[in-house]
C-alpha atoms as a PDB file:
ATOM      1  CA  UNK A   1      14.928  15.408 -20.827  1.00  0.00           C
ATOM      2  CA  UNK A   2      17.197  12.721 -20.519  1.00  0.00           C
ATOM      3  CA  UNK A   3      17.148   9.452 -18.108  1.00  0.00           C
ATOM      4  CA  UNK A   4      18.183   9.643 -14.992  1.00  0.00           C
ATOM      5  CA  UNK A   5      18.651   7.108 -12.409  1.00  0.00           C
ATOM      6  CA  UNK A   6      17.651   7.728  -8.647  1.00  0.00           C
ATOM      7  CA  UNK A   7      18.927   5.032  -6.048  1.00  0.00           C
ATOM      8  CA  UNK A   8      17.260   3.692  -2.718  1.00  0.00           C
ATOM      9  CA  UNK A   9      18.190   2.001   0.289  1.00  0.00           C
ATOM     10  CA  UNK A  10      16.917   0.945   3.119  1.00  0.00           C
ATOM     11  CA  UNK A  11      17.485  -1.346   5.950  1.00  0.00           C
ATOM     12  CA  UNK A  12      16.208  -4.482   7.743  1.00  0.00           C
ATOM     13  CA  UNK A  13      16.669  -5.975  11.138  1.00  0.00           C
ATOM     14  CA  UNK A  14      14.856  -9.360  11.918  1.00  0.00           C
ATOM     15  CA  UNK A  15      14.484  -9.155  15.493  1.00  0.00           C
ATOM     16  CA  UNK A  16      12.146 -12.620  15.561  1.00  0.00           C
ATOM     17  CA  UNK A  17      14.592 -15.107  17.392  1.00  0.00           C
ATOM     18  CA  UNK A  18      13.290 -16.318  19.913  1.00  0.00           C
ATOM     19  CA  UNK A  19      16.362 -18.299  21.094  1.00  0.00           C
ATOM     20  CA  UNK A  20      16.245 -20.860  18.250  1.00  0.00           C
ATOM     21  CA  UNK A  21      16.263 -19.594  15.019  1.00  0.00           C
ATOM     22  CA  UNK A  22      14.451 -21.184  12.256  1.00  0.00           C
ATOM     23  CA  UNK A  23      14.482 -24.647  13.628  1.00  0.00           C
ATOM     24  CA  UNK A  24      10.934 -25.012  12.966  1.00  0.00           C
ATOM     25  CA  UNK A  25       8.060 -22.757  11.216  1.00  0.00           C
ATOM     26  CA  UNK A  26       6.550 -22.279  14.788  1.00  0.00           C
ATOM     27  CA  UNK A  27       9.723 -21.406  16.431  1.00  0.00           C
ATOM     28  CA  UNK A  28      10.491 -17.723  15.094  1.00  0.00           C
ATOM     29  CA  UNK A  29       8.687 -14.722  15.103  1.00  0.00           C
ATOM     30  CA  UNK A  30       8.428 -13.198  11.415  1.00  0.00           C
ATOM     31  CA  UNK A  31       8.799  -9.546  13.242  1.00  0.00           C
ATOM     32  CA  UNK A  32      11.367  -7.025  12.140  1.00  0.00           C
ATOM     33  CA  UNK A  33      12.293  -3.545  11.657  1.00  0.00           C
ATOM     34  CA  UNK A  34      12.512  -1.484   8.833  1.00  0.00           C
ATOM     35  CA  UNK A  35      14.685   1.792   8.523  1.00  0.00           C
ATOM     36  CA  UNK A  36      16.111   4.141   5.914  1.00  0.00           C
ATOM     37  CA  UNK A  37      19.130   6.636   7.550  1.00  0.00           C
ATOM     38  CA  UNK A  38      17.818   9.402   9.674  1.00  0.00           C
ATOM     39  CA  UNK A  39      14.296   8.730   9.336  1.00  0.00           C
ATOM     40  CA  UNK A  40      11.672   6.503  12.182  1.00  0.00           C
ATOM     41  CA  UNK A  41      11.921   3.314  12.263  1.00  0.00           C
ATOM     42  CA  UNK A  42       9.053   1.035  10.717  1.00  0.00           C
ATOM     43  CA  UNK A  43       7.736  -1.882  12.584  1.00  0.00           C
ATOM     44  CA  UNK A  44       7.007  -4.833  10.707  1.00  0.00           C
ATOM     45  CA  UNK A  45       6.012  -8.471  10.603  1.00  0.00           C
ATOM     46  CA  UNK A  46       4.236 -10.897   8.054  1.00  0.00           C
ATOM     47  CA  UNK A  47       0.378 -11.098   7.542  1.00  0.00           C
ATOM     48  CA  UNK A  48      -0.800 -12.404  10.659  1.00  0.00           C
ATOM     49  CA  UNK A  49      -2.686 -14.999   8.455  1.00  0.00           C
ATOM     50  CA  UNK A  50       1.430 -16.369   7.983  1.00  0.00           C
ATOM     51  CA  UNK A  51       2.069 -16.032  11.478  1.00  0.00           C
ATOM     52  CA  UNK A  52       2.388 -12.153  11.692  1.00  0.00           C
ATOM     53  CA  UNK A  53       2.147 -10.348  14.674  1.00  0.00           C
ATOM     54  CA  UNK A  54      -1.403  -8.000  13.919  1.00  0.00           C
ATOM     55  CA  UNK A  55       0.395  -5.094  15.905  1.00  0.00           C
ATOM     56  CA  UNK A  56       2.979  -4.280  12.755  1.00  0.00           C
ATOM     57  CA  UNK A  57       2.855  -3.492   9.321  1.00  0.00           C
ATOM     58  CA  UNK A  58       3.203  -6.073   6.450  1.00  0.00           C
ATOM     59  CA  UNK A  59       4.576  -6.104   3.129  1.00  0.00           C
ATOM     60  CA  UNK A  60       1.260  -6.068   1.512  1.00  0.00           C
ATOM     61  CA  UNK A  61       0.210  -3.007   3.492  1.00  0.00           C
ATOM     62  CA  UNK A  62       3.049  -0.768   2.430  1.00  0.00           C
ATOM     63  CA  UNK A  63       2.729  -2.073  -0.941  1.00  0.00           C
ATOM     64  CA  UNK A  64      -1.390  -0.504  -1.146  1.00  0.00           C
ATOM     65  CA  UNK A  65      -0.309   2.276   0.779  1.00  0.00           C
ATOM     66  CA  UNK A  66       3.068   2.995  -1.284  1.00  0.00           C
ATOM     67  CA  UNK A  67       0.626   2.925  -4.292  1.00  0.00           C
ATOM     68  CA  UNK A  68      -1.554   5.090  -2.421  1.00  0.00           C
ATOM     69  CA  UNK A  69       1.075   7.901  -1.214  1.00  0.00           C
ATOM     70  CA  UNK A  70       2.698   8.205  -4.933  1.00  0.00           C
ATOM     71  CA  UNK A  71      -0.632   8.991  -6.477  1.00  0.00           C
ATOM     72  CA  UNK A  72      -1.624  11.261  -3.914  1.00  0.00           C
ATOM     73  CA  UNK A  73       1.736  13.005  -4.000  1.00  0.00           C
ATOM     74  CA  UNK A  74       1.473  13.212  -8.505  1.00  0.00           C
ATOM     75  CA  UNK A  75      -2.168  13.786  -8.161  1.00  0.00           C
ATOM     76  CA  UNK A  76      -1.469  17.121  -6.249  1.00  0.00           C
ATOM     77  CA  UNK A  77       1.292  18.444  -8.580  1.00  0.00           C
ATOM     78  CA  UNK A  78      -0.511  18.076 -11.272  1.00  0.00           C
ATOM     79  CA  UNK A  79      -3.305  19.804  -9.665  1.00  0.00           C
ATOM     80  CA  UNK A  80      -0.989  22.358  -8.689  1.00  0.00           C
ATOM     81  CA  UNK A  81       0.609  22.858 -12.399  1.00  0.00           C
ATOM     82  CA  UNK A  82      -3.429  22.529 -13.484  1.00  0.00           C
ATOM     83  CA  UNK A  83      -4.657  25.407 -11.539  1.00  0.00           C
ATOM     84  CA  UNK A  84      -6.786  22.884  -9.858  1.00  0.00           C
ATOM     85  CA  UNK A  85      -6.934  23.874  -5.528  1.00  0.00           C
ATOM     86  CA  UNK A  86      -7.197  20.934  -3.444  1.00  0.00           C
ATOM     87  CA  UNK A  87      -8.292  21.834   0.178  1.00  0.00           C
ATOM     88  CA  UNK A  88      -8.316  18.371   1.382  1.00  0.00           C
ATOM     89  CA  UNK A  89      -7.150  14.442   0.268  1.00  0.00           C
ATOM     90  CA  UNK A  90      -7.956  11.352   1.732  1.00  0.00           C
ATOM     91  CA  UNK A  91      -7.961   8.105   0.026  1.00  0.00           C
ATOM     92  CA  UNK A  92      -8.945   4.558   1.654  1.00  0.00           C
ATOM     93  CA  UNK A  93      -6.880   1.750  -1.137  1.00  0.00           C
ATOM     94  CA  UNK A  94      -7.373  -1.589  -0.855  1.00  0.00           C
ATOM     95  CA  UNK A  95      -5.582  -4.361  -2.673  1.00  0.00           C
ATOM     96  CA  UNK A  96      -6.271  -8.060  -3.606  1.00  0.00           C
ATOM     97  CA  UNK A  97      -3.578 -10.710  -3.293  1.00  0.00           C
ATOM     98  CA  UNK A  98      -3.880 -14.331  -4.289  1.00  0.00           C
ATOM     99  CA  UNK A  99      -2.245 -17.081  -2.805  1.00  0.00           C
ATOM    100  CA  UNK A 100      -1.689 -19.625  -4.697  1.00  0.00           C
ATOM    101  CA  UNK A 101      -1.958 -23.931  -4.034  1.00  0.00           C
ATOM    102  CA  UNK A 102       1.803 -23.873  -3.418  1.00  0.00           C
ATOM    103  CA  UNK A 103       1.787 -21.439  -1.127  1.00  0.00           C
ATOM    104  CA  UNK A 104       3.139 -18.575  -3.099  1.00  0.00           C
ATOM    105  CA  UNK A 105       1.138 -15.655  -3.931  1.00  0.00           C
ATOM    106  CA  UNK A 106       0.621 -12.458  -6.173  1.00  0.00           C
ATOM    107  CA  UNK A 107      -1.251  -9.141  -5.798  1.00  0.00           C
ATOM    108  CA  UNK A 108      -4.203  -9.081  -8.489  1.00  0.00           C
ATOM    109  CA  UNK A 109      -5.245  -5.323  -8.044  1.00  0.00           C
ATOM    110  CA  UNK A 110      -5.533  -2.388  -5.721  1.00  0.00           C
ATOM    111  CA  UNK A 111      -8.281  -0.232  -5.574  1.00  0.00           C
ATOM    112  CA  UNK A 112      -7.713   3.686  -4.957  1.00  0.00           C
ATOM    113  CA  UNK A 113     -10.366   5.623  -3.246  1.00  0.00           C
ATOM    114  CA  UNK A 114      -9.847   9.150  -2.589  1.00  0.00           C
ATOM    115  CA  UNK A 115     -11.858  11.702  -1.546  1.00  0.00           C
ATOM    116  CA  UNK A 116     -10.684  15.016  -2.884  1.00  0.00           C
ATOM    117  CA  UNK A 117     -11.952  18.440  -1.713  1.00  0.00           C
ATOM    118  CA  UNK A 118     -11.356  21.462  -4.090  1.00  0.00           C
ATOM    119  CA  UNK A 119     -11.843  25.133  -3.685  1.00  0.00           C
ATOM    120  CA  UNK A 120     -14.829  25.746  -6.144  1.00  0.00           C
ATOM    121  CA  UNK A 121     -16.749  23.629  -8.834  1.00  0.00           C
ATOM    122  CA  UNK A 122     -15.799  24.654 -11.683  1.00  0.00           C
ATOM    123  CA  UNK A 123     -12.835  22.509 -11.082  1.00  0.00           C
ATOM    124  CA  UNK A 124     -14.203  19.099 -10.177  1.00  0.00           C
ATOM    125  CA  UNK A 125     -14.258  18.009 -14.298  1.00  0.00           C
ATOM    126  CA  UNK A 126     -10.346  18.897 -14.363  1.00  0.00           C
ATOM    127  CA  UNK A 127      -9.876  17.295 -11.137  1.00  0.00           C
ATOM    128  CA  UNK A 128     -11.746  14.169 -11.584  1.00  0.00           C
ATOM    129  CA  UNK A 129      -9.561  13.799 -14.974  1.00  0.00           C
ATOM    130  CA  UNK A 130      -6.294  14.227 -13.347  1.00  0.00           C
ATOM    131  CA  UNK A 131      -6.396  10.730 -11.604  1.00  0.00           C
ATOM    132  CA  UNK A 132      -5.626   9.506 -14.785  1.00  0.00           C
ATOM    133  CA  UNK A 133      -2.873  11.510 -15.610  1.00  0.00           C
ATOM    134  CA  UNK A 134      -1.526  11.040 -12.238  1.00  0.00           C
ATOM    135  CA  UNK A 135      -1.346   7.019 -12.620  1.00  0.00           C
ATOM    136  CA  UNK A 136       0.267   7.494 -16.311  1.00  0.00           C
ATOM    137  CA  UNK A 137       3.035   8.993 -13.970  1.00  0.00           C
ATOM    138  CA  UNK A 138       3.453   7.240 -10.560  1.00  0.00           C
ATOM    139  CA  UNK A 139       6.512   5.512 -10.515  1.00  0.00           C
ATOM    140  CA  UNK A 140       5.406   2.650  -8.054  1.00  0.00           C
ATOM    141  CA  UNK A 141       2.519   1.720 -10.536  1.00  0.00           C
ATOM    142  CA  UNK A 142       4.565   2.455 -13.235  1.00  0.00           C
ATOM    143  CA  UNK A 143       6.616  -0.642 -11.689  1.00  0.00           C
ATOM    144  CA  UNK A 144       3.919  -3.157 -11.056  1.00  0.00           C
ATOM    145  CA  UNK A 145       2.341  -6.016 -12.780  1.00  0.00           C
ATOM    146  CA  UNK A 146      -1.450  -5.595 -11.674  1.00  0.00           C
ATOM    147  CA  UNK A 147      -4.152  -3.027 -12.167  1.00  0.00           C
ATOM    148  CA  UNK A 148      -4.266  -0.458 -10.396  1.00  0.00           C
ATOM    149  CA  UNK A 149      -7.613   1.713 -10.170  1.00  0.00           C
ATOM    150  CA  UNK A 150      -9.278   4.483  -9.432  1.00  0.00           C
ATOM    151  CA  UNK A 151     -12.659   5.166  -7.929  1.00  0.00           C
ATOM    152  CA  UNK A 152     -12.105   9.213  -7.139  1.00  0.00           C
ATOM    153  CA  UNK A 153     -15.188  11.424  -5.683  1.00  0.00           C
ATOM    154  CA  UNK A 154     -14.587  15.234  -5.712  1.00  0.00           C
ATOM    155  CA  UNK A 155     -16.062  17.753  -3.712  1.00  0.00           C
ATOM    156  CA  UNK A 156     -16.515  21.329  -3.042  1.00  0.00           C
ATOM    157  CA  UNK A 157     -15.611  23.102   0.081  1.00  0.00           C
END
């Protein structure tokens, strides 16, 4: 199969003036809004530990739970392909970021957790094997520079 290239966009809207721009650190609000065309609107803001407002999402959430959603979403086609039935998928990731003396900062992992349910056990072996598979292919940690792992449990229904 050969390459293809698939292109993104998205939009942002700082909506954090509070009458005086950036004149100092304190005087702005780091909220904004986040949108792609024809789709909801996301709500965001910094880390409240940078000043964020608590109420939004931050970068470093969607980040764990972009991670998150594109395993989930290979995990179940391969399961699909597999002949592996999944009833039920949750998954509670967590990620580690390290700031750094200077201020800066880098993720060091995330941590995937899910909880899979599937239809009858002699499936779970096949299942529990297909997290791997389904990391190999994930395009969003495909694209990053950190581990990231998996700690699956499988059930039956």
């Amino acid at each position: 199969m050969k390459e293809k290239h698939h292109h993104y966009t998205s939009r942002l809207l700082w909506t954090g003036n509070k009458g005086k721009g950036t004149a100092s650190y304190a005087a702005y609000d780091r909220d904004h809004i986040l949108s792609v065309k024809d789709k909801p609107e996301i709500p965001a803001s910094s880390d409240p530990s940078f000043r964020g407002n608590p109420q939004r999402y931050n970068p470093e959430e969607l980040l764990v739970a972009s991670l998150s959603s594109c395993h989930m979403l290979w995990y179940l086609h391969l399961c699909a392909v597999n002949g592996v039935v999944v009833e039920d998928y949750r998954d509670e990731a967590s990620g580690t970021m390290l700031e750094t003396a200077d201020g800066g900062g880098k993720f060091v992992e995330v941590v995937l957790k899910p909880v899979v349910i599937v239809s009858s056990a002699d499936m779970v072996e096949k299942a529990f094997g297909l997290h791997h598979e389904a990391n190999k292919f994930c395009f969003i940690a495909n694209s990053v520079n950190f581990p990231v792992k998996h700690e699956p449990e499988i059930r039956v229904s």
